[in-house]
Protein backbone atom coordinates (compact mmCIF):
# COMPACT_ATOMS: atom_id res chain seq x y z
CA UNK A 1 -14.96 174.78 -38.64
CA UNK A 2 -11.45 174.24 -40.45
CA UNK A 3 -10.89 171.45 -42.47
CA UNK A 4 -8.31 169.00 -41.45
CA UNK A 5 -5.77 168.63 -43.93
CA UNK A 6 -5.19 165.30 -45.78
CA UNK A 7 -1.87 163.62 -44.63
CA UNK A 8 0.31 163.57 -47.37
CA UNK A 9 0.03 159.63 -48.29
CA UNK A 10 2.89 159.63 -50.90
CA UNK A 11 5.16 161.34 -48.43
CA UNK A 12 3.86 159.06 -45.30
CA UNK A 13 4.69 155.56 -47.85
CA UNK A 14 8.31 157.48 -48.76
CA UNK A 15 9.17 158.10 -45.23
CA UNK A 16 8.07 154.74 -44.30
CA UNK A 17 10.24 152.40 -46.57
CA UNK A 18 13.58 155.13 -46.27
CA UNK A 19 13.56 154.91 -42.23
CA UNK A 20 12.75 150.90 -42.82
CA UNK A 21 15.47 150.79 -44.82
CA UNK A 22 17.65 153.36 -42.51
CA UNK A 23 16.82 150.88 -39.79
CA UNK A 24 17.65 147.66 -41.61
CA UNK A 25 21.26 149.16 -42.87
CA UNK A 26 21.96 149.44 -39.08
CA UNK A 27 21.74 153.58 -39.58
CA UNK A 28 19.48 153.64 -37.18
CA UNK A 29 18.49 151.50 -33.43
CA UNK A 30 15.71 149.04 -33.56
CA UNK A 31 14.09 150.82 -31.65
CA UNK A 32 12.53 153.13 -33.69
CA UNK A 33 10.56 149.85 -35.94
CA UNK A 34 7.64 148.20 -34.71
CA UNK A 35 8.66 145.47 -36.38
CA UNK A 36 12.48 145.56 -36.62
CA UNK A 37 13.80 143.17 -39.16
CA UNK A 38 17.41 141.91 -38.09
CA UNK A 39 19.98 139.99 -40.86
CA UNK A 40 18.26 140.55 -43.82
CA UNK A 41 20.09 139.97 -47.12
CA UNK A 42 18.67 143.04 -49.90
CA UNK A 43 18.02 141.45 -53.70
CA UNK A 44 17.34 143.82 -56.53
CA UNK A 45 15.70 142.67 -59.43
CA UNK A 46 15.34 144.32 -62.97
CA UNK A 47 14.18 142.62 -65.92
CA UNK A 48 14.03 143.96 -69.39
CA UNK A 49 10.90 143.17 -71.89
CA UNK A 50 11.30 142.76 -75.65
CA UNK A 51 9.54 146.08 -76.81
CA UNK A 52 6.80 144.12 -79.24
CA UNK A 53 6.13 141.27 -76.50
CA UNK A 54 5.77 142.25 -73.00
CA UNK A 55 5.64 138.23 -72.20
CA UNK A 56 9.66 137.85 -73.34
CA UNK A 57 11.91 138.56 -71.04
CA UNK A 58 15.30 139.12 -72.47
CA UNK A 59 17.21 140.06 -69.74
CA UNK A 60 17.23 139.68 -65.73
CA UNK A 61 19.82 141.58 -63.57
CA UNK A 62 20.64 141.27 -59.97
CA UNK A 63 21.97 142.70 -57.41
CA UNK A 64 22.75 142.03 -53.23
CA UNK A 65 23.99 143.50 -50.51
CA UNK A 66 24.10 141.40 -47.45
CA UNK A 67 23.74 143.14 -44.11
CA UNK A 68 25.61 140.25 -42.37
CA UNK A 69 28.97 142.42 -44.56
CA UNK A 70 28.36 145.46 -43.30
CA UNK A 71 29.94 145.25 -39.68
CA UNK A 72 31.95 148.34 -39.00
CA UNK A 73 30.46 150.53 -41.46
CA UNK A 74 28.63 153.36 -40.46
CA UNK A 75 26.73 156.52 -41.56
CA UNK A 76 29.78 158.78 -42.16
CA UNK A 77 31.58 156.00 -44.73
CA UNK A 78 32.05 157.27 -48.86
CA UNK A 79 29.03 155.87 -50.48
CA UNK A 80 31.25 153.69 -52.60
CA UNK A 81 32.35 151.77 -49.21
CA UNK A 82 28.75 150.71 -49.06
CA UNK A 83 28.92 149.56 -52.79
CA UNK A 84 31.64 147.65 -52.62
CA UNK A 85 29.75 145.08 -50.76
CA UNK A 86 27.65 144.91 -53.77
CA UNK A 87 27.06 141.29 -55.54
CA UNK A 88 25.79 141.84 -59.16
CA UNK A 89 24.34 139.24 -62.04
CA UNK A 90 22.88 139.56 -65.67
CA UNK A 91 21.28 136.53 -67.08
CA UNK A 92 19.83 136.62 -70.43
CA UNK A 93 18.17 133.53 -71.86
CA UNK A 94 19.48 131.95 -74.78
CA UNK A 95 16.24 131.96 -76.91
CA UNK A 96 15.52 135.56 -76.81
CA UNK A 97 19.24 136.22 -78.01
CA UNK A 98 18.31 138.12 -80.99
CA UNK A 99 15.85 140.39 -78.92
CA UNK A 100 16.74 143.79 -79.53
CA UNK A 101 14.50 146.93 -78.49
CA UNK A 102 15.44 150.00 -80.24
CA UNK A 103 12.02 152.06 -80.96
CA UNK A 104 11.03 153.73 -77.37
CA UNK A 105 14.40 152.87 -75.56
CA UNK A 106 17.63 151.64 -76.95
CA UNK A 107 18.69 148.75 -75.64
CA UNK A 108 22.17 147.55 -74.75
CA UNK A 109 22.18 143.96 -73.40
CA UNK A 110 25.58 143.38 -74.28
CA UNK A 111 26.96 146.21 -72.05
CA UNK A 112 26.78 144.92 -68.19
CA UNK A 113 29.16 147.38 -66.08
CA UNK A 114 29.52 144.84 -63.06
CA UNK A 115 31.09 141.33 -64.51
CA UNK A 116 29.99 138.92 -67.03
CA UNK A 117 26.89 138.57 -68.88
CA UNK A 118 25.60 134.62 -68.03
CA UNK A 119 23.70 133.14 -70.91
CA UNK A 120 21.09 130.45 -69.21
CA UNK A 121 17.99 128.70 -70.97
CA UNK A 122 14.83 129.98 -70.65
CA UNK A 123 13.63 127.15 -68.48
CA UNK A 124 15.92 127.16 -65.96
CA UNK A 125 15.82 131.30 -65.23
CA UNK A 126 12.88 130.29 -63.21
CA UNK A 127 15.48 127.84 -60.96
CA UNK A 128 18.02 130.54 -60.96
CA UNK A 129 15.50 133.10 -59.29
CA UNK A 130 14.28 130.31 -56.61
CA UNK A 131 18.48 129.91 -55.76
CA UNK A 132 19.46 133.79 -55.28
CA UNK A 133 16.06 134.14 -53.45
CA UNK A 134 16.69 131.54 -51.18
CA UNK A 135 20.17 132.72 -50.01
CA UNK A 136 21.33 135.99 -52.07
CA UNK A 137 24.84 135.97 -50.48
CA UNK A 138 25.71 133.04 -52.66
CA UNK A 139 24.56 134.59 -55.64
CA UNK A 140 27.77 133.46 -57.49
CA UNK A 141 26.20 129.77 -57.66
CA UNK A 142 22.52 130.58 -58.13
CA UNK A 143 23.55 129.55 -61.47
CA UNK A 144 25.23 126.69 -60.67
CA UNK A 145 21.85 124.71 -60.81
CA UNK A 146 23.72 121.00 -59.88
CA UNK A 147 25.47 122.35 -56.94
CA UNK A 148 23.14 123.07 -53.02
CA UNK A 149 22.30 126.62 -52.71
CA UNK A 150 22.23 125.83 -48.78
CA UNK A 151 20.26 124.21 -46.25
CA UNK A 152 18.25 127.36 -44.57
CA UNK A 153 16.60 130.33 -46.57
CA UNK A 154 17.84 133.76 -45.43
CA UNK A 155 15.85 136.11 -44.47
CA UNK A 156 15.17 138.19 -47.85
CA UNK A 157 14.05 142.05 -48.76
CA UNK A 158 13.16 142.35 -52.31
CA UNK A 159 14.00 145.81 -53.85
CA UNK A 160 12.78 147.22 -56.89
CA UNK A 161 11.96 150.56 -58.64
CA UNK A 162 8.76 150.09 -59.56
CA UNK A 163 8.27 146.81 -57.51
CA UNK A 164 4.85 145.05 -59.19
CA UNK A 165 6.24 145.83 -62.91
CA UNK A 166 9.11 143.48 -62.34
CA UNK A 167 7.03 141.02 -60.06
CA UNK A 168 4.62 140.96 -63.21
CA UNK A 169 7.96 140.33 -65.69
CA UNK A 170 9.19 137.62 -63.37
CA UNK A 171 5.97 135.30 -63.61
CA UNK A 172 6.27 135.56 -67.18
CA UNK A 173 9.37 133.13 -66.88
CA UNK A 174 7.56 131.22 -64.35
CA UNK A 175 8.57 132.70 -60.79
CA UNK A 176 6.08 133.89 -58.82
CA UNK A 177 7.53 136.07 -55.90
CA UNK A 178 4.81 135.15 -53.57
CA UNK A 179 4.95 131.46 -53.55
CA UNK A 180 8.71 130.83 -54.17
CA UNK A 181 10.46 132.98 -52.21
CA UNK A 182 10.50 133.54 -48.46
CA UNK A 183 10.59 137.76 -48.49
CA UNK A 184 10.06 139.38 -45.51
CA UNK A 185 9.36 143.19 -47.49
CA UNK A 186 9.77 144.65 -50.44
CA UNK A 187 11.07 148.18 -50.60
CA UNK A 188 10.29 150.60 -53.60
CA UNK A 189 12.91 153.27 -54.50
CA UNK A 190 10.53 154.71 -57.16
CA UNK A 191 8.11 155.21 -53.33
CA UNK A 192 11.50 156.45 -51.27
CA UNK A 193 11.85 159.12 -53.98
CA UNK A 194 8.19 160.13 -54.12
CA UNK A 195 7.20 158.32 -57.19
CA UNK A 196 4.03 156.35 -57.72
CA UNK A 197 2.08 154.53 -60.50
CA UNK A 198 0.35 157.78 -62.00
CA UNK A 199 3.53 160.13 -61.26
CA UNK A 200 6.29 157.88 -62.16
CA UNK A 201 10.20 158.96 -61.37
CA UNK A 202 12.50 157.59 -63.99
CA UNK A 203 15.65 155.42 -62.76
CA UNK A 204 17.93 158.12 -64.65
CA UNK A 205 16.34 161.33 -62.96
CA UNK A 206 16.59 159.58 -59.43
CA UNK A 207 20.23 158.51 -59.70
CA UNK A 208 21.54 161.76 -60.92
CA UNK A 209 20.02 163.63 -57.98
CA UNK A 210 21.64 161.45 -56.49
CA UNK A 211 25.12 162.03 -57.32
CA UNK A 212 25.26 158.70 -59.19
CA UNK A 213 26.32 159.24 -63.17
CA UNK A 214 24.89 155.95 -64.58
CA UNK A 215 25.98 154.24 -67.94
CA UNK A 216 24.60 152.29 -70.12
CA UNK A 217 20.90 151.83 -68.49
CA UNK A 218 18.51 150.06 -70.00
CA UNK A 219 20.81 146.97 -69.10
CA UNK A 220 18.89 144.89 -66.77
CA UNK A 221 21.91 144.35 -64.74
CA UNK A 222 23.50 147.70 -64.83
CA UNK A 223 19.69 149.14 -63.96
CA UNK A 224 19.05 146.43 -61.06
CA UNK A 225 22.87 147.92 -59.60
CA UNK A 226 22.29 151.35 -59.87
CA UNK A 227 18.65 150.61 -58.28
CA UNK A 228 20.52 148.88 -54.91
CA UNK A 229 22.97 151.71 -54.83
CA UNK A 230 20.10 154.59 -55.15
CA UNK A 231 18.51 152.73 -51.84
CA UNK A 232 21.63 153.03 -50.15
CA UNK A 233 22.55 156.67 -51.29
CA UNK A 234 18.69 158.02 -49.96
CA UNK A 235 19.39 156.26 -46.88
CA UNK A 236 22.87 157.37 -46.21
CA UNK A 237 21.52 160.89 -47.75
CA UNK A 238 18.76 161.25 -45.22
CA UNK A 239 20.37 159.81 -42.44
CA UNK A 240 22.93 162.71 -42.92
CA UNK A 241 20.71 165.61 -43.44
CA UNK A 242 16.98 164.59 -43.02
CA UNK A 243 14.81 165.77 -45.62
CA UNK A 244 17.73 166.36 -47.95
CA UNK A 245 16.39 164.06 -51.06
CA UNK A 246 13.17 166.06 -51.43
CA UNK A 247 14.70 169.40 -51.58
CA UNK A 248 16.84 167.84 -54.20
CA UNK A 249 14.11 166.35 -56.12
CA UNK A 250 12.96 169.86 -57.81
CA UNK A 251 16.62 170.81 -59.18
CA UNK A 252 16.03 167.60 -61.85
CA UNK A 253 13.23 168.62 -63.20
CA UNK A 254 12.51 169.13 -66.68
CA UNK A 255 14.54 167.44 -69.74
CA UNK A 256 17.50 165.42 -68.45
CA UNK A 257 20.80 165.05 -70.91
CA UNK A 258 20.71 161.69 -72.59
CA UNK A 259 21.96 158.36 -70.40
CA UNK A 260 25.91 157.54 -70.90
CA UNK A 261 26.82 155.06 -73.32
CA UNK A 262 29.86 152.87 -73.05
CA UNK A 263 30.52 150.37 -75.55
CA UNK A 264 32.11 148.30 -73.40
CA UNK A 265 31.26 144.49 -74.33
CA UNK A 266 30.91 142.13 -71.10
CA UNK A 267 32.69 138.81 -70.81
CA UNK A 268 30.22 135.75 -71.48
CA UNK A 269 29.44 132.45 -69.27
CA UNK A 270 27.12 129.86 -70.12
CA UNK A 271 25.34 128.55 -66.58
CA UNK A 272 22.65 125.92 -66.03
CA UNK A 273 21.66 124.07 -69.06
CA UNK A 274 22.95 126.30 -71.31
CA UNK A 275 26.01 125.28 -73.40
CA UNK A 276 28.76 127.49 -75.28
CA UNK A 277 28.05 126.99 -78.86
CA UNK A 278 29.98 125.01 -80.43
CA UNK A 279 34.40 126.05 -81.01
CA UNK A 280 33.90 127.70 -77.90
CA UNK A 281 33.19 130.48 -79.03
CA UNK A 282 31.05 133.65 -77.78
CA UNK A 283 28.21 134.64 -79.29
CA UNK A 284 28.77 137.60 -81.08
CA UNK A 285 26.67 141.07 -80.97
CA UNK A 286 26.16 140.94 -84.75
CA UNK A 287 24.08 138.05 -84.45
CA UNK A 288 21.57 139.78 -83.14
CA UNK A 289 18.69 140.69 -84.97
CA UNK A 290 16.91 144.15 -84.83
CA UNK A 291 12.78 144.58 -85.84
CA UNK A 292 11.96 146.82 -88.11
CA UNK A 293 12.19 150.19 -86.41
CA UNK A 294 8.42 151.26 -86.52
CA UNK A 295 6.70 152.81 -83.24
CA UNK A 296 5.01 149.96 -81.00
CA UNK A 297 0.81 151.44 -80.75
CA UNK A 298 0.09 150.34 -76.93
CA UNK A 299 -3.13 149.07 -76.34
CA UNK A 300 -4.61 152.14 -75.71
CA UNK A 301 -4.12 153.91 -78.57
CA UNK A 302 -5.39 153.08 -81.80
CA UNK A 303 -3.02 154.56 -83.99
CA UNK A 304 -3.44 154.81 -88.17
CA UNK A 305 -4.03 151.46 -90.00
CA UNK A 306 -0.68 151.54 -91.53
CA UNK A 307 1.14 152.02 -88.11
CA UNK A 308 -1.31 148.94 -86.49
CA UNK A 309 -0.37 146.64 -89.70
CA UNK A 310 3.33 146.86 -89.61
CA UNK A 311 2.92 146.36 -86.06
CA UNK A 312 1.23 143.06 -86.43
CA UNK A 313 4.25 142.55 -88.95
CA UNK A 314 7.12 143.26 -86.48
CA UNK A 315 5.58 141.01 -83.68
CA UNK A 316 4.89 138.14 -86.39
CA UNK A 317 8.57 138.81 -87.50
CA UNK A 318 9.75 138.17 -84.03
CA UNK A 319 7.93 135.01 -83.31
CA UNK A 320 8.81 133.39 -86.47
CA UNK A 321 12.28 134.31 -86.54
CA UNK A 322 12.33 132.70 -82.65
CA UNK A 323 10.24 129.40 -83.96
CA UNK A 324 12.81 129.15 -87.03
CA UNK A 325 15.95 129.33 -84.25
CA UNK A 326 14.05 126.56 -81.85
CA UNK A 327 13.65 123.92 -85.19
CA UNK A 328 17.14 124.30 -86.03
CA UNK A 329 18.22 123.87 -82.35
């Protein structure tokens, strides 16, 4: 007797969340969802993790696109028509200012591509979360944190490439996605594109098969953009030529040419609690303050006793150079 052949799980998950997705963008009828979810509002989230400390978050970038916006567009509009409907955000908490990772990625938190970079204190990112969860569309006042968000939650789909890493990041600042925000599903481009935990697809790989040239990743807001737009390009993609993003998938393989850099330097706002230091002034790029450049040794590794020393030294470097910035503050 012939042995039935395993369904392809990964492929089954993919195809699952892209025709979800398809359906929710209006690409495709109702019809074809058991459970069809009607005027949802998309939120991307990225967050960025100081290198030495997985517990600070340095950076949080967001980005919407509300279906209510996208009346008259259809499957055969440029890509970029779909973007432009596109709200974007990059907070970055005041304490962790001179956060800098520069040993296994290099970091460039001062170079958001899609406005201004908002400074907020660490205690009220948790508030701004629970306001751009709770109606995304306004996401120009989730910082506002005096002014009503609105009296009825929308109906939310949280997006992500590699959803529980940045569900993990945002509890370390004290939002948990389960209990303060009303999301109806969460949709994983790392599972669209075929990706999973122990065969992970890289934000840069995706996007340039893609057709999307990204710069300066490793931005929390810039990645949290090009993450949105990468779930709209697979949809539009497959909803044009089904199948089309896996046949694609094998032409990026192998080494990739390094990410774009532009030194562009984004405008500054202070939202929340936060306050512009004093003269009005921004805070400048030099201020920031760089670890000693040794390699981090992950848990799992035990590395030589000179690498897990100067480790110890960079993390206690970090913490008391934060400490020294809170007493003078």
């Amino acid at each position: 007797m012939a042995k039935t052949k395993k369904p392809d799980v990964a492929n089954q998950a993919s195809q699952q969340q892209l025709r979800a997705v398809q359906q929710m963008l209006g690409l495709m009828p109702d019809s074809t969802s058991k459970r069809p979810l009607p005027d949802v509002v998309f939120i991307c989230i990225d967050c960025e993790a100081f290198e030495h400390s997985q517990s600070q978050i340095t950076e949080i970038g967001v980005a919407v696109l509300d279906t209510r916006d996208l009346t008259g567009l259809s499957g055969s509009d440029e890509m970029v028509t779909w973007f432009a409907k596109m709200k974007y955000a990059h907070y970055r908490p005041v304490e962790y200012s001179h956060l800098r990772n520069n040993n296994f990625i290099k970091g460039c938190p001062e170079q958001f591509n899609f406005g201004p970079t908002t400074w907020v204190k660490l205690a009220d990112v948790k508030h701004v979360l629970r306001r751009a969860f709770f109606d995304p569309s306004k996401l120009d006042q989730a910082g506002l944190l005096d002014t009503p968000v609105g009296d009825k939650a929308r109906r939310v789909v949280y997006v992500a490439h590699g959803a529980s890493s940045d569900t993990a990041y945002m509890k370390q600042v004290g939002f948990n996605l389960a209990a303060d925000a009303n999301v109806a599903k969460t949709i994983d481009t790392q599972t669209i594109y075929g990706g999973s935990k122990k065969h992970p697809v890289g934000l840069h790989r995706m996007l340039l098969s893609l057709n999307i040239e990204p710069t300066n990743l490793h931005n929390a807001g810039n990645d949290a953009a090009y993450t949105l737009q990468a779930m709209v390009s697979m949809a539009l993609k497959d909803h044009k030529n089904a199948g089309s993003i896996a046949l694609d998938i094998p032409k990026f393989a192998g080494k990739l040419p390094p990410p774009k850099f532009h030194p562009r330097v984004a405008p500054q706002v202070w939202a929340g609690t936060a306050v512009r230091p004093e003269g009005g002034s921004e805070m400048p790029a030099q201020s920031v303050e760089e670890g000693p450049r040794i390699r981090w040794i992950p848990k799992h590794e035990k590395g030589t006793a000179l690498q897990r020393r100067r480790h110890k030294q960079a993390v206690r470097h970090g913490r008391q150079a934060q400490e020294d910035r809170q007493k003078k503050g």
